[in-house]
PDB file of N, CA and C in Angstrom:
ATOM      1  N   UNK A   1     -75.803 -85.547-162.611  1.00  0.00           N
ATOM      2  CA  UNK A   1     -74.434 -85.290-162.985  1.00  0.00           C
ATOM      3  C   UNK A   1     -73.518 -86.318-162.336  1.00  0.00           C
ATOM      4  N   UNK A   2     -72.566 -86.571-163.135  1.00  0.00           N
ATOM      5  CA  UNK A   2     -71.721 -87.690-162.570  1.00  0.00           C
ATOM      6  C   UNK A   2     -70.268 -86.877-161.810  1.00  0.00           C
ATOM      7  N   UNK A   3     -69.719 -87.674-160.507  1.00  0.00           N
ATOM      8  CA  UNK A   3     -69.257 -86.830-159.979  1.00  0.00           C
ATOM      9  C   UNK A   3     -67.694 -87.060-160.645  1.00  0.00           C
ATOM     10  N   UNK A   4     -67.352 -85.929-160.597  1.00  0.00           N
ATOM     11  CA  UNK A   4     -65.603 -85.661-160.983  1.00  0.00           C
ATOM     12  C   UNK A   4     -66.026 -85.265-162.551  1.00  0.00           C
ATOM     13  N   UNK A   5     -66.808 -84.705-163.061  1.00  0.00           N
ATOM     14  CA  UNK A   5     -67.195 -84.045-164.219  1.00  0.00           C
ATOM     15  C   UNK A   5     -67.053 -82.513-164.025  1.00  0.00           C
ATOM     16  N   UNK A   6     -65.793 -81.698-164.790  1.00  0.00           N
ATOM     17  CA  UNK A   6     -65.994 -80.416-164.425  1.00  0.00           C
ATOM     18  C   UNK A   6     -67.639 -79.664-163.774  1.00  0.00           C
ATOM     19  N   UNK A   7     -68.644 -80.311-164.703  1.00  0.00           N
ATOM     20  CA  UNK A   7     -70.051 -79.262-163.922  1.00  0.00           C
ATOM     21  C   UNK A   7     -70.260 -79.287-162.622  1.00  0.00           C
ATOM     22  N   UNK A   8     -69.892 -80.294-162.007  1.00  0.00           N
ATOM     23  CA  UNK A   8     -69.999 -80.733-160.888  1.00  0.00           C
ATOM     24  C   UNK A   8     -68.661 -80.918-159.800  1.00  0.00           C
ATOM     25  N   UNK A   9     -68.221 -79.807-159.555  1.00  0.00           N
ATOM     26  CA  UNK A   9     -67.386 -79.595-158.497  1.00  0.00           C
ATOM     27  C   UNK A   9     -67.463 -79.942-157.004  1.00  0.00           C
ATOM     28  N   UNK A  10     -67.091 -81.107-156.571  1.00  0.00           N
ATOM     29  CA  UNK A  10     -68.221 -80.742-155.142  1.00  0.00           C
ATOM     30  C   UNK A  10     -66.467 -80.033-153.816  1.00  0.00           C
ATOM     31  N   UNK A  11     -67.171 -79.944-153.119  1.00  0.00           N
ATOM     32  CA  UNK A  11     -65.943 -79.037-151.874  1.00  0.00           C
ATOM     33  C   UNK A  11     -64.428 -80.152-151.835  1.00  0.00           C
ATOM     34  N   UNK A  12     -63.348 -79.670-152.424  1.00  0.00           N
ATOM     35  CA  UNK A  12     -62.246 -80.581-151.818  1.00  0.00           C
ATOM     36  C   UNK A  12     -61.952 -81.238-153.122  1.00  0.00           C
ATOM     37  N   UNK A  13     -62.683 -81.390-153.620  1.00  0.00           N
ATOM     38  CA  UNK A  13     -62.855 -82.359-154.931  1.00  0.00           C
ATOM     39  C   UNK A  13     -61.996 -81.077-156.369  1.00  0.00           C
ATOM     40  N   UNK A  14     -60.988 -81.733-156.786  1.00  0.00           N
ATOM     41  CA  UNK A  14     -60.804 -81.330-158.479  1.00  0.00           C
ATOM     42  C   UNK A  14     -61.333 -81.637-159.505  1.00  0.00           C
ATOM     43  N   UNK A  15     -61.538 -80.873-160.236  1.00  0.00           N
ATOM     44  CA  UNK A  15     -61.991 -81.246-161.575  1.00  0.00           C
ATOM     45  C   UNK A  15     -61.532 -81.941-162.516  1.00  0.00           C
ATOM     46  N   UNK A  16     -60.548 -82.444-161.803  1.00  0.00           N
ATOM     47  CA  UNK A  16     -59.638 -83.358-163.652  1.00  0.00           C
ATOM     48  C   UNK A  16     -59.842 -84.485-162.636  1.00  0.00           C
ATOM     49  N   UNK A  17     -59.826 -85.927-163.585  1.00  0.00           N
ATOM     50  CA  UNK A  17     -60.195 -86.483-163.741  1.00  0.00           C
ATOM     51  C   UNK A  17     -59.515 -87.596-163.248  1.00  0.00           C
ATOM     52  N   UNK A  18     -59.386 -88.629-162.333  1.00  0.00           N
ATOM     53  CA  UNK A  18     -58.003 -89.397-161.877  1.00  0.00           C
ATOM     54  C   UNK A  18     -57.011 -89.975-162.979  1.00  0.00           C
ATOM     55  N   UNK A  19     -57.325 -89.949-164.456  1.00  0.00           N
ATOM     56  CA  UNK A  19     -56.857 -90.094-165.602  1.00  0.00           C
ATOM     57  C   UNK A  19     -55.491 -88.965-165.989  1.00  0.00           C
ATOM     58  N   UNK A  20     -56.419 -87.788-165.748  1.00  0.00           N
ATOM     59  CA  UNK A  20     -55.410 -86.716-166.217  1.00  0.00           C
ATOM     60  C   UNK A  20     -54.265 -86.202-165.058  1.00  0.00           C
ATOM     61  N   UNK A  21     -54.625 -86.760-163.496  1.00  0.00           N
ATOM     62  CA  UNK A  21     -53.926 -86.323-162.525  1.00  0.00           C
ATOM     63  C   UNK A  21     -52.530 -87.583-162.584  1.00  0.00           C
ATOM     64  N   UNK A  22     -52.821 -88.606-163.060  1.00  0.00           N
ATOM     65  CA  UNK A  22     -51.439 -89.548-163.179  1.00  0.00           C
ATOM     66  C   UNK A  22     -51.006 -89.067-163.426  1.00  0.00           C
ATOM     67  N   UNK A  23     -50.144 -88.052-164.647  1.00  0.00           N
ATOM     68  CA  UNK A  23     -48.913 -88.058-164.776  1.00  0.00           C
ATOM     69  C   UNK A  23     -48.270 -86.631-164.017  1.00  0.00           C
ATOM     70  N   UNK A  24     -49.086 -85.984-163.539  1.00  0.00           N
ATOM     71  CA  UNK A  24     -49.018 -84.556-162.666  1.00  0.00           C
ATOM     72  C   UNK A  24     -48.566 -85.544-161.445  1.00  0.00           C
ATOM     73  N   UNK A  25     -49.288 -86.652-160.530  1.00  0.00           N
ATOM     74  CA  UNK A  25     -48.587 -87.215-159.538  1.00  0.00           C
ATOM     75  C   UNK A  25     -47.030 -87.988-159.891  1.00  0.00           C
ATOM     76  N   UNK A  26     -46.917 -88.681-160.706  1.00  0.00           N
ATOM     77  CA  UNK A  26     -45.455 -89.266-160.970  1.00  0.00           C
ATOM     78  C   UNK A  26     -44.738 -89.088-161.419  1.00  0.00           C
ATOM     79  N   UNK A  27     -44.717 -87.426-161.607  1.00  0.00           N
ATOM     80  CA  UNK A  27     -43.519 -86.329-162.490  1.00  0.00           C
ATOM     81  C   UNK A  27     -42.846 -85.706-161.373  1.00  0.00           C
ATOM     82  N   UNK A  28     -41.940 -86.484-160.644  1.00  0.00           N
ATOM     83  CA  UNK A  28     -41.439 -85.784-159.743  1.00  0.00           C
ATOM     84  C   UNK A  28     -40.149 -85.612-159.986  1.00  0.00           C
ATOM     85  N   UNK A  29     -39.561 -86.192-161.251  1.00  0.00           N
ATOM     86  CA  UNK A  29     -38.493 -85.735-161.457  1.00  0.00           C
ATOM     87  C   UNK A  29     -37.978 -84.376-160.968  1.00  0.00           C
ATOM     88  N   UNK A  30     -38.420 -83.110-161.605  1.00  0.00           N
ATOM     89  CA  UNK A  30     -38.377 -81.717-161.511  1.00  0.00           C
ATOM     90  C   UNK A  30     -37.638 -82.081-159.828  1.00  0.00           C
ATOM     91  N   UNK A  31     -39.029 -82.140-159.135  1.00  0.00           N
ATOM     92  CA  UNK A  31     -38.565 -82.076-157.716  1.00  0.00           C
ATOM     93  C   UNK A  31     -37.462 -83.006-156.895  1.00  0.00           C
ATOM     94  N   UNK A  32     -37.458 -83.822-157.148  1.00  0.00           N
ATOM     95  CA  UNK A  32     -35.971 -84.903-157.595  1.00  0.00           C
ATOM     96  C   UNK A  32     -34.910 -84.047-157.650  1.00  0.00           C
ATOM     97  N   UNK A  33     -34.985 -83.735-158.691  1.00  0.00           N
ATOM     98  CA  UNK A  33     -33.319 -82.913-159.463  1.00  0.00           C
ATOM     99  C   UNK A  33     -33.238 -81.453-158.202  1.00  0.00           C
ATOM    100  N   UNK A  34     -34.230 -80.560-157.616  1.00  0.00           N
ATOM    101  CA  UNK A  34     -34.143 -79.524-157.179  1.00  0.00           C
ATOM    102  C   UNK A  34     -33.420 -80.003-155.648  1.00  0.00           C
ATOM    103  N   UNK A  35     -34.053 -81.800-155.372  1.00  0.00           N
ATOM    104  CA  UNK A  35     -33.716 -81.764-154.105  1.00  0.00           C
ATOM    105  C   UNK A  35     -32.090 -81.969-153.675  1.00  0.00           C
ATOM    106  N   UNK A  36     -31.612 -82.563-155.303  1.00  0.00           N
ATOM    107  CA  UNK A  36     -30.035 -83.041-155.108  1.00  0.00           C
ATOM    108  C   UNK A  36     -29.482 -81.964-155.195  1.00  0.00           C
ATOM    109  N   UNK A  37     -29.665 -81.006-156.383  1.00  0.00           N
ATOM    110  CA  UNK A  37     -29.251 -79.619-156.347  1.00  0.00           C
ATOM    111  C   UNK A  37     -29.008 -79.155-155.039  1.00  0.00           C
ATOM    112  N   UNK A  38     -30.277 -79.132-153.892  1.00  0.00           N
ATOM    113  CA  UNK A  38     -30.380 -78.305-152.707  1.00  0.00           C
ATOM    114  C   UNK A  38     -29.138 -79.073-151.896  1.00  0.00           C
ATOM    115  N   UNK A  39     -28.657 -80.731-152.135  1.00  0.00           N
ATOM    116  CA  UNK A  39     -27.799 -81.267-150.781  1.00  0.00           C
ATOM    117  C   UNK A  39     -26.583 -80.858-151.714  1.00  0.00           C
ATOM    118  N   UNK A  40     -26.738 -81.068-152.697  1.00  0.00           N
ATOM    119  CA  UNK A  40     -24.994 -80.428-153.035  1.00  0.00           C
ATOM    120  C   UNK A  40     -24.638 -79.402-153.183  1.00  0.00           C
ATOM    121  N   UNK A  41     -25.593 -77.873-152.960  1.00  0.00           N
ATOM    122  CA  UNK A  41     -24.950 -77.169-153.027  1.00  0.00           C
ATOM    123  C   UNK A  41     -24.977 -76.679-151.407  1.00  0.00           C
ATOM    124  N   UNK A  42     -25.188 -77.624-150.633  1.00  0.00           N
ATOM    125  CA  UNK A  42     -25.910 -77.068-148.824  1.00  0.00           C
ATOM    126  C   UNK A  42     -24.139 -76.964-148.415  1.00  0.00           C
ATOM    127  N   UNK A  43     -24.331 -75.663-148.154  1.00  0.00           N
ATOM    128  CA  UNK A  43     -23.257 -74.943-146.899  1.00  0.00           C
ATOM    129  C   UNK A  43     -22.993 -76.120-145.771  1.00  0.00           C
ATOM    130  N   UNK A  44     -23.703 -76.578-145.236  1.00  0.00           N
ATOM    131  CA  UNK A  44     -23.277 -77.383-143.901  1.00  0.00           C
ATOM    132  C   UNK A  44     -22.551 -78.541-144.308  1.00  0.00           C
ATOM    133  N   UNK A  45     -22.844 -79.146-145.949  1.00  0.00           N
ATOM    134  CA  UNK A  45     -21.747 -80.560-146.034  1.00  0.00           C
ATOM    135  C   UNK A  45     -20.127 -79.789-146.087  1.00  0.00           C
ATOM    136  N   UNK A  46     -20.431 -78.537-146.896  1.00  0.00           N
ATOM    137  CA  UNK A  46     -18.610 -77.831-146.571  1.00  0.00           C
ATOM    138  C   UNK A  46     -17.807 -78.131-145.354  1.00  0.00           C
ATOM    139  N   UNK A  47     -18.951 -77.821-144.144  1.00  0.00           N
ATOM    140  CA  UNK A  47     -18.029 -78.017-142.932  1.00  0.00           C
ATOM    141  C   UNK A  47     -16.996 -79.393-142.861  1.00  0.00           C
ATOM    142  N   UNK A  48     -17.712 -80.234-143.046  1.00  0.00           N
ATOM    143  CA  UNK A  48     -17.331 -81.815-143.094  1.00  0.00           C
ATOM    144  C   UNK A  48     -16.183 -82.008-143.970  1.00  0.00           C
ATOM    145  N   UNK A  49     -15.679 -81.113-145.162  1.00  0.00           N
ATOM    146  CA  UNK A  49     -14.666 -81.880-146.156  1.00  0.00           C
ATOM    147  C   UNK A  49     -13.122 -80.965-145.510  1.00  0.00           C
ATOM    148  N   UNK A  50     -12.248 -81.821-145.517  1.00  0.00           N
ATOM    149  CA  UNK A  50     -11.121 -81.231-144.626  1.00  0.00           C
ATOM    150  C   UNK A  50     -10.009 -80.566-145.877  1.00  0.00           C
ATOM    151  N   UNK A  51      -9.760 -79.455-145.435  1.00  0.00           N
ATOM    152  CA  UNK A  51      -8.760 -78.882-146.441  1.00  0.00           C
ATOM    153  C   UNK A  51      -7.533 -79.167-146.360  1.00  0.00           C
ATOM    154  N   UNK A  52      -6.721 -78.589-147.518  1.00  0.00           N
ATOM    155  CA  UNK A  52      -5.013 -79.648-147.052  1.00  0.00           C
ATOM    156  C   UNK A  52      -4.261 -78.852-145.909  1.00  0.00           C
ATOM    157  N   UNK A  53      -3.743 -79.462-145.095  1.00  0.00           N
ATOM    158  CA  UNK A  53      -3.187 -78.488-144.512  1.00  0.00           C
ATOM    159  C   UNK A  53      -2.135 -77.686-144.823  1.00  0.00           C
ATOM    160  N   UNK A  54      -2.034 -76.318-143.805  1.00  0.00           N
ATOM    161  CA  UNK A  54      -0.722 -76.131-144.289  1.00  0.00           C
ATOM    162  C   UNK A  54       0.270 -76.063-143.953  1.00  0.00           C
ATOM    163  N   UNK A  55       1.534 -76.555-144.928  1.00  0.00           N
ATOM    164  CA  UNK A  55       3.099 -76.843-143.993  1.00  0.00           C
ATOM    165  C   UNK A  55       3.478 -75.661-142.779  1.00  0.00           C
ATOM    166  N   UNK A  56       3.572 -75.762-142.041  1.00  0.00           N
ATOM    167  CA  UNK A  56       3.826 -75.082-141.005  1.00  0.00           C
ATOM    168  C   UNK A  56       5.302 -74.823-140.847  1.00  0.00           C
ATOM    169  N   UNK A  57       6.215 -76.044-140.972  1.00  0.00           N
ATOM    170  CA  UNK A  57       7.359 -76.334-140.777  1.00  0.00           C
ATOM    171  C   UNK A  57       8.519 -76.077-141.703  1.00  0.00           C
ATOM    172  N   UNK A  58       8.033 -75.550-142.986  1.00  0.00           N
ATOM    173  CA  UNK A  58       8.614 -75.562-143.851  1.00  0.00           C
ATOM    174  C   UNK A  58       9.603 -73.918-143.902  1.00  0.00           C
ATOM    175  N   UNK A  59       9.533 -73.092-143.093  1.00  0.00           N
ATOM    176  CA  UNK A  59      10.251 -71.882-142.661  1.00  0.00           C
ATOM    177  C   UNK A  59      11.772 -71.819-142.665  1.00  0.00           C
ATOM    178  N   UNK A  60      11.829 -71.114-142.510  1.00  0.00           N
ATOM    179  CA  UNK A  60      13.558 -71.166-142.356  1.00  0.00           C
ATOM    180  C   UNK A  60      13.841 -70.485-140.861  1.00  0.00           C
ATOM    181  N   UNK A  61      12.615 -70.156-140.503  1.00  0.00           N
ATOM    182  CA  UNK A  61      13.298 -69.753-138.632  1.00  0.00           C
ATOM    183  C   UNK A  61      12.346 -70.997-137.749  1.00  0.00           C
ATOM    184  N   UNK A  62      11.720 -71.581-138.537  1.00  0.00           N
ATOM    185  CA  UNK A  62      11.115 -72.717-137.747  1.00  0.00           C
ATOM    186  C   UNK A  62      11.628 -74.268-138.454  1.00  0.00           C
ATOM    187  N   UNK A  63      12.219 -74.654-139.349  1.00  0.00           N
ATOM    188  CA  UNK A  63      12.726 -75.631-139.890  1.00  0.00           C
ATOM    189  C   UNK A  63      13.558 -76.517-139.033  1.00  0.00           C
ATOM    190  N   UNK A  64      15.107 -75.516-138.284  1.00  0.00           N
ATOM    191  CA  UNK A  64      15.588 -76.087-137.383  1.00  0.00           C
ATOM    192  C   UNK A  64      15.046 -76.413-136.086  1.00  0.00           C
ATOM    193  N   UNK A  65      14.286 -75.833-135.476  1.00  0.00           N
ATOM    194  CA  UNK A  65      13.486 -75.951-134.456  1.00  0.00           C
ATOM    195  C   UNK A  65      12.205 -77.719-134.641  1.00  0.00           C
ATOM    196  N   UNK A  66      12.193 -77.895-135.836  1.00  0.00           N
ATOM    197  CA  UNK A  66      11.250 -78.773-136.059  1.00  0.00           C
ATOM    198  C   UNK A  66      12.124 -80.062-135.822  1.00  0.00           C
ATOM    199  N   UNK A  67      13.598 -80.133-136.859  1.00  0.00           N
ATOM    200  CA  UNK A  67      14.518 -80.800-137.133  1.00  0.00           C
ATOM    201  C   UNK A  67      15.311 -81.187-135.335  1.00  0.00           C
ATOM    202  N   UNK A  68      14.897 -80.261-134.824  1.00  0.00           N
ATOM    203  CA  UNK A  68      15.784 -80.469-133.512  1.00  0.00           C
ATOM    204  C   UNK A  68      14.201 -81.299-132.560  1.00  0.00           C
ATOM    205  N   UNK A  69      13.386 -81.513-132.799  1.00  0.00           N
ATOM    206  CA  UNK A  69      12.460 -81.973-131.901  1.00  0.00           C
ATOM    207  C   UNK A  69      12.051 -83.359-132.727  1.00  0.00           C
ATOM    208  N   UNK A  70      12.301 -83.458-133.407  1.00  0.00           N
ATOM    209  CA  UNK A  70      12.424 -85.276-134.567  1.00  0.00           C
ATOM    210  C   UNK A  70      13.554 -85.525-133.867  1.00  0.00           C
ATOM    211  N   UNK A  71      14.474 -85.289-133.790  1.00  0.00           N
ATOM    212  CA  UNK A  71      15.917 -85.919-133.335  1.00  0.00           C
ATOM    213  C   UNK A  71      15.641 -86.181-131.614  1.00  0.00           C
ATOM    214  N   UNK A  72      15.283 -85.258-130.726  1.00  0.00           N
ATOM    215  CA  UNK A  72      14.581 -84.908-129.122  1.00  0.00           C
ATOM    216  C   UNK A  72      13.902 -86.465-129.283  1.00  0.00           C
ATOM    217  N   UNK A  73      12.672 -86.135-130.170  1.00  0.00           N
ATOM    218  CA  UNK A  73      11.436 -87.378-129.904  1.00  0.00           C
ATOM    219  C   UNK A  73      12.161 -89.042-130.190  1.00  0.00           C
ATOM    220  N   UNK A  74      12.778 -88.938-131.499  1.00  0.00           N
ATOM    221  CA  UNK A  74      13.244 -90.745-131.824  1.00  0.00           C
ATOM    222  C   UNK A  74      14.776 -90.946-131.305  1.00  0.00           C
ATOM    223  N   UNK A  75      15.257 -89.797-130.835  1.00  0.00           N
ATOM    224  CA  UNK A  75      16.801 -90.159-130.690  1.00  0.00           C
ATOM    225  C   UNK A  75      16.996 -90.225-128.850  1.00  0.00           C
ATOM    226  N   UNK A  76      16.196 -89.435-127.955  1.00  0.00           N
ATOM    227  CA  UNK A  76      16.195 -89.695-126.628  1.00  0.00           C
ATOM    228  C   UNK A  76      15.048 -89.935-125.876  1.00  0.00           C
ATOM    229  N   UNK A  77      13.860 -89.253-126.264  1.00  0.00           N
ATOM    230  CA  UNK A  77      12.592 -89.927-126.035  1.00  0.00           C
ATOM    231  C   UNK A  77      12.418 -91.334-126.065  1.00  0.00           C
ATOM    232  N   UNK A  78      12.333 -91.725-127.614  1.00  0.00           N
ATOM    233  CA  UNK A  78      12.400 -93.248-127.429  1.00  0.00           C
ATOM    234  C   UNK A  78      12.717 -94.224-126.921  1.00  0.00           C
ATOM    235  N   UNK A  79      14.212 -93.964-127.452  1.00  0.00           N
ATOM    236  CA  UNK A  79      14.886 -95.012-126.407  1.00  0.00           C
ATOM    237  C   UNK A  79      14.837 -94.931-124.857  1.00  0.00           C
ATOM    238  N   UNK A  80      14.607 -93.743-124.231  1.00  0.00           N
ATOM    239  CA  UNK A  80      14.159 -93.929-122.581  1.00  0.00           C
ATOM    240  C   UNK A  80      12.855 -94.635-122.556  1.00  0.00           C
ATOM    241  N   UNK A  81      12.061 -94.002-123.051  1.00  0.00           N
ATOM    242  CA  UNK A  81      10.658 -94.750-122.902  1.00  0.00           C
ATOM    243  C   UNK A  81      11.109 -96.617-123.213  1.00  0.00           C
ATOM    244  N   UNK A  82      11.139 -96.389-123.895  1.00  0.00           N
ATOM    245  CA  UNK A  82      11.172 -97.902-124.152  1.00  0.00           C
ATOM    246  C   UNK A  82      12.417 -98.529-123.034  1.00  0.00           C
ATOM    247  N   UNK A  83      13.329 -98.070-122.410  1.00  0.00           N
ATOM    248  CA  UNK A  83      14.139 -98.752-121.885  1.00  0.00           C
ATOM    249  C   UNK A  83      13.536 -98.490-120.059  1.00  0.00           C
ATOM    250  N   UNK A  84      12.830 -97.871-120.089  1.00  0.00           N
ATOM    251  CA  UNK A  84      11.641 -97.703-118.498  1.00  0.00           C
ATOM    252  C   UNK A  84      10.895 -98.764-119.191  1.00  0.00           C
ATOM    253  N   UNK A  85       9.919 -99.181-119.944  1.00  0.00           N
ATOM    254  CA  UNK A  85       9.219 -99.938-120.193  1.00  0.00           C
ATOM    255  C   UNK A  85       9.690-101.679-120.028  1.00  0.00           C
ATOM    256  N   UNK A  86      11.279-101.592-120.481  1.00  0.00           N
ATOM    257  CA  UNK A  86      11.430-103.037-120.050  1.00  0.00           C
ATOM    258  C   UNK A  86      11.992-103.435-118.741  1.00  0.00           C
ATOM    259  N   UNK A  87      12.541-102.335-118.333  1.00  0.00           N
ATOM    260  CA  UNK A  87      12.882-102.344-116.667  1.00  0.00           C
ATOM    261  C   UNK A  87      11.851-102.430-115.721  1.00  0.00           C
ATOM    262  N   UNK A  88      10.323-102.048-116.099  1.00  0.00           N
ATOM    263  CA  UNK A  88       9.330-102.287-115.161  1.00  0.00           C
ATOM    264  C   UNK A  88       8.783-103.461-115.212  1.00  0.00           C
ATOM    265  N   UNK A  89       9.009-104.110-116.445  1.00  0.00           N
ATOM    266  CA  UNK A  89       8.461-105.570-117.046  1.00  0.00           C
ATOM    267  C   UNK A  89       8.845-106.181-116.358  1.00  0.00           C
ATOM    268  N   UNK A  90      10.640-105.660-116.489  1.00  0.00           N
ATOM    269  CA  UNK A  90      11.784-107.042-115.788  1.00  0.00           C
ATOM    270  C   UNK A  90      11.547-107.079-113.835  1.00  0.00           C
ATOM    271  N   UNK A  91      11.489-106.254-113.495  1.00  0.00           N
ATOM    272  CA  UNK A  91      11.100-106.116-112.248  1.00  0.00           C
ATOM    273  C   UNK A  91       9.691-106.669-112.381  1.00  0.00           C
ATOM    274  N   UNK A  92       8.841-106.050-112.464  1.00  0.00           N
ATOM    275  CA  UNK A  92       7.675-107.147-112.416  1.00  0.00           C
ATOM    276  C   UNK A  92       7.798-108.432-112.555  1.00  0.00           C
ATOM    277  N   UNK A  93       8.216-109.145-113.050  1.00  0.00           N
ATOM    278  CA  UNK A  93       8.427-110.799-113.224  1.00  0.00           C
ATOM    279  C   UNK A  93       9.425-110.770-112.025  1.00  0.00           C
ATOM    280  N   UNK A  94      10.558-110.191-112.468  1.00  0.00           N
ATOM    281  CA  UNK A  94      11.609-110.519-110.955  1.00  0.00           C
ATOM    282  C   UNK A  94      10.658-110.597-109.720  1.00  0.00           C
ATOM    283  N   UNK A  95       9.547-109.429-109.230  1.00  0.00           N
ATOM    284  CA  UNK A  95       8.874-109.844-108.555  1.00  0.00           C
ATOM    285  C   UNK A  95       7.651-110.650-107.556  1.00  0.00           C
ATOM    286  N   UNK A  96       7.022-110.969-109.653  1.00  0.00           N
ATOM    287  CA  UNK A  96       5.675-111.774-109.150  1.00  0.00           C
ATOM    288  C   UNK A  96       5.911-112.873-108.895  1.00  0.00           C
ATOM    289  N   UNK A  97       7.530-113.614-109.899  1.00  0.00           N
ATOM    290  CA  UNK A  97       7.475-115.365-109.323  1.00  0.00           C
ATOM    291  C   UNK A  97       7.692-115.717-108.309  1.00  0.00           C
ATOM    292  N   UNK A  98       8.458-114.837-107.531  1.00  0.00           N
ATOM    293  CA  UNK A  98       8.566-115.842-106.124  1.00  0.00           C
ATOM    294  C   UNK A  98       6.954-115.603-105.565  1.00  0.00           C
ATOM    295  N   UNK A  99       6.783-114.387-105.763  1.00  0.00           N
ATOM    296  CA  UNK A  99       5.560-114.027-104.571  1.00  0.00           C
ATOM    297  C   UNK A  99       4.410-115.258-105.215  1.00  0.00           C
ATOM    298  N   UNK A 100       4.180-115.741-106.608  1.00  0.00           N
ATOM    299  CA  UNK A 100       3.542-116.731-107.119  1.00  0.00           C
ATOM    300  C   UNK A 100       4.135-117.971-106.857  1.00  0.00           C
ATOM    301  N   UNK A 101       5.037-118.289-106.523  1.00  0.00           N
ATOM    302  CA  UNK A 101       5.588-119.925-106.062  1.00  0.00           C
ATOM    303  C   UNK A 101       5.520-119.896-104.429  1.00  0.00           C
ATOM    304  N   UNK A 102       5.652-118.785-104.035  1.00  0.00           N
ATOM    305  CA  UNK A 102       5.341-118.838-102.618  1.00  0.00           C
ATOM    306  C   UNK A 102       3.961-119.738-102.153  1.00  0.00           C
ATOM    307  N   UNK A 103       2.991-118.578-103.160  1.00  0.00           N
ATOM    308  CA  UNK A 103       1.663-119.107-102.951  1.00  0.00           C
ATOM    309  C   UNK A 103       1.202-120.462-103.306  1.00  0.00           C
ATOM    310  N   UNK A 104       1.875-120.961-104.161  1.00  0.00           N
ATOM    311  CA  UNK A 104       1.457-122.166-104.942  1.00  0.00           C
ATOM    312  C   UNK A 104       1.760-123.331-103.822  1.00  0.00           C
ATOM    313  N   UNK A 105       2.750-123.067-103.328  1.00  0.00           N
ATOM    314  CA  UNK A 105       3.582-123.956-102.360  1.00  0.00           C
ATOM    315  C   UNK A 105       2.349-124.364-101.293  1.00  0.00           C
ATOM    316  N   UNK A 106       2.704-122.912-100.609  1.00  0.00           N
ATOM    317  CA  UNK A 106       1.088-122.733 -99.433  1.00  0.00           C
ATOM    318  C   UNK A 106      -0.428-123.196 -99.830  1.00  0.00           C
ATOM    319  N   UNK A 107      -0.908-123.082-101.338  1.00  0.00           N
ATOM    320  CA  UNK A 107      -2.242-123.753-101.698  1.00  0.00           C
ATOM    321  C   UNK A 107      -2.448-124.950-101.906  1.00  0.00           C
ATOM    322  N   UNK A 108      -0.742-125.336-102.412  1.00  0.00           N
ATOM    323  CA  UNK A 108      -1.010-126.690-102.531  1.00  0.00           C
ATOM    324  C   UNK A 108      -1.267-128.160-101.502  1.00  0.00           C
ATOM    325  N   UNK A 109      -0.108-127.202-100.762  1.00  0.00           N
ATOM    326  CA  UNK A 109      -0.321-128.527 -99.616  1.00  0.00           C
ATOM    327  C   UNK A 109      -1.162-128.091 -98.708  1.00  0.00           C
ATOM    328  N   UNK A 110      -2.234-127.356 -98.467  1.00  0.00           N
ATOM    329  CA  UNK A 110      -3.727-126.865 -98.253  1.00  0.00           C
ATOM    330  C   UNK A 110      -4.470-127.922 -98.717  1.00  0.00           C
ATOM    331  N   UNK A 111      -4.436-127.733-100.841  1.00  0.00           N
ATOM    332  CA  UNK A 111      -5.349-128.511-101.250  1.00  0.00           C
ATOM    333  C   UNK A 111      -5.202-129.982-101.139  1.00  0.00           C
ATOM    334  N   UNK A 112      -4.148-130.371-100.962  1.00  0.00           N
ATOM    335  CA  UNK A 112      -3.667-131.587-100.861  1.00  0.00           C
ATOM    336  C   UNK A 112      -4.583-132.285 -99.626  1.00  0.00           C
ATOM    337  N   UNK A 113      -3.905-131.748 -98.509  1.00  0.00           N
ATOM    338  CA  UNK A 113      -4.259-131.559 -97.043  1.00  0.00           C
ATOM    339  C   UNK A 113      -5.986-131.935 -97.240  1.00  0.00           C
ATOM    340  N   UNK A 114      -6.919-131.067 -97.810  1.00  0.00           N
ATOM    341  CA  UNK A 114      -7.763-131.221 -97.343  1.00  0.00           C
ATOM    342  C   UNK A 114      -8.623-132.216 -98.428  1.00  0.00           C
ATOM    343  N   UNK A 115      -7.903-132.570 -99.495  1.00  0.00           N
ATOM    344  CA  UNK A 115      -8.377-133.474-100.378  1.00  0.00           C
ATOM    345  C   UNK A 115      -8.156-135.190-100.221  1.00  0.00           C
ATOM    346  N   UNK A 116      -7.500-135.032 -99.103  1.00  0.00           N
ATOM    347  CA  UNK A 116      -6.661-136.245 -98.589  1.00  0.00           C
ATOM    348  C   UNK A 116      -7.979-136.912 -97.689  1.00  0.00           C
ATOM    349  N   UNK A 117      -8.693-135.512 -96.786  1.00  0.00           N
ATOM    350  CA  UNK A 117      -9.095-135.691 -95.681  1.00  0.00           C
ATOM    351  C   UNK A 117     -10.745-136.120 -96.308  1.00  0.00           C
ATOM    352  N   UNK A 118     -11.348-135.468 -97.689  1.00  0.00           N
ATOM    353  CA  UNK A 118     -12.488-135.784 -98.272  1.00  0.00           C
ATOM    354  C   UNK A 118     -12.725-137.112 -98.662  1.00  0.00           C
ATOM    355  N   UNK A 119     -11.576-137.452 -99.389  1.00  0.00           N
ATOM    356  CA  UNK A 119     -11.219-138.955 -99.483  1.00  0.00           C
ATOM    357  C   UNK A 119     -11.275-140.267 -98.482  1.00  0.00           C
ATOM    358  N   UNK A 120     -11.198-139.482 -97.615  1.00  0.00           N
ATOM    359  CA  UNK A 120     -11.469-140.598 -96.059  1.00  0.00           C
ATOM    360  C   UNK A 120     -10.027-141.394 -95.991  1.00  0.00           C
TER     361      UNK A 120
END
């Protein structure tokens, strides 16, 4: 008996024929389509998509309260922040150049000094 002939079954072994099992192996469409089905309809990608929010502000006992903290943030916030921000700048420079020409003064005639002395 020749083997892979239904009469002859041996352990492990099918009976059809590597002919008739091609298109049973490369029909995976079916399982294809079930697997996209399974990610688009999967609960856990929901978590991930963000819903619109909702207006919070749009009240009439919270409207003015919102309207009064826009005016707080760009009308006195700002301008302090930003006017500390250039007063620490300006002081900083007011303070680093001398303390930097000081030094320059002192390194130079150091380097001078001892470049004079390499020179012979």
């Amino acid at each position: 008996m020749r083997l892979g002939s239904p009469a002859a079954p041996l352990c492990g072994q099918h009976t059809l024929t590597p002919r008739a099992r091609r298109p049973e192996i490369f029909n995976v469409g079916e399982t294809l389509a079930d697997a996209a089905n399974a990610i688009v309809d999967d609960s856990f990608l929901r978590c991930f998509t963000s819903a619109p929010p909702d207006p919070w502000n749009w009240n009439v006992y919270l409207f003015p309260m919102w309207c009064a903290g826009v005016v707080c943030r760009y009308l006195i916030l700002f301008p302090a922040r930003l006017a500390f921000l250039a007063l620490a700048q300006g002081l900083f420079f007011l303070a680093f150049t001398p303390v930097q020409l000081c030094l320059r003064v002192r390194r130079g005639g150091a380097m001078w000094a001892a470049a004079r002395a390499v020179q012979g």
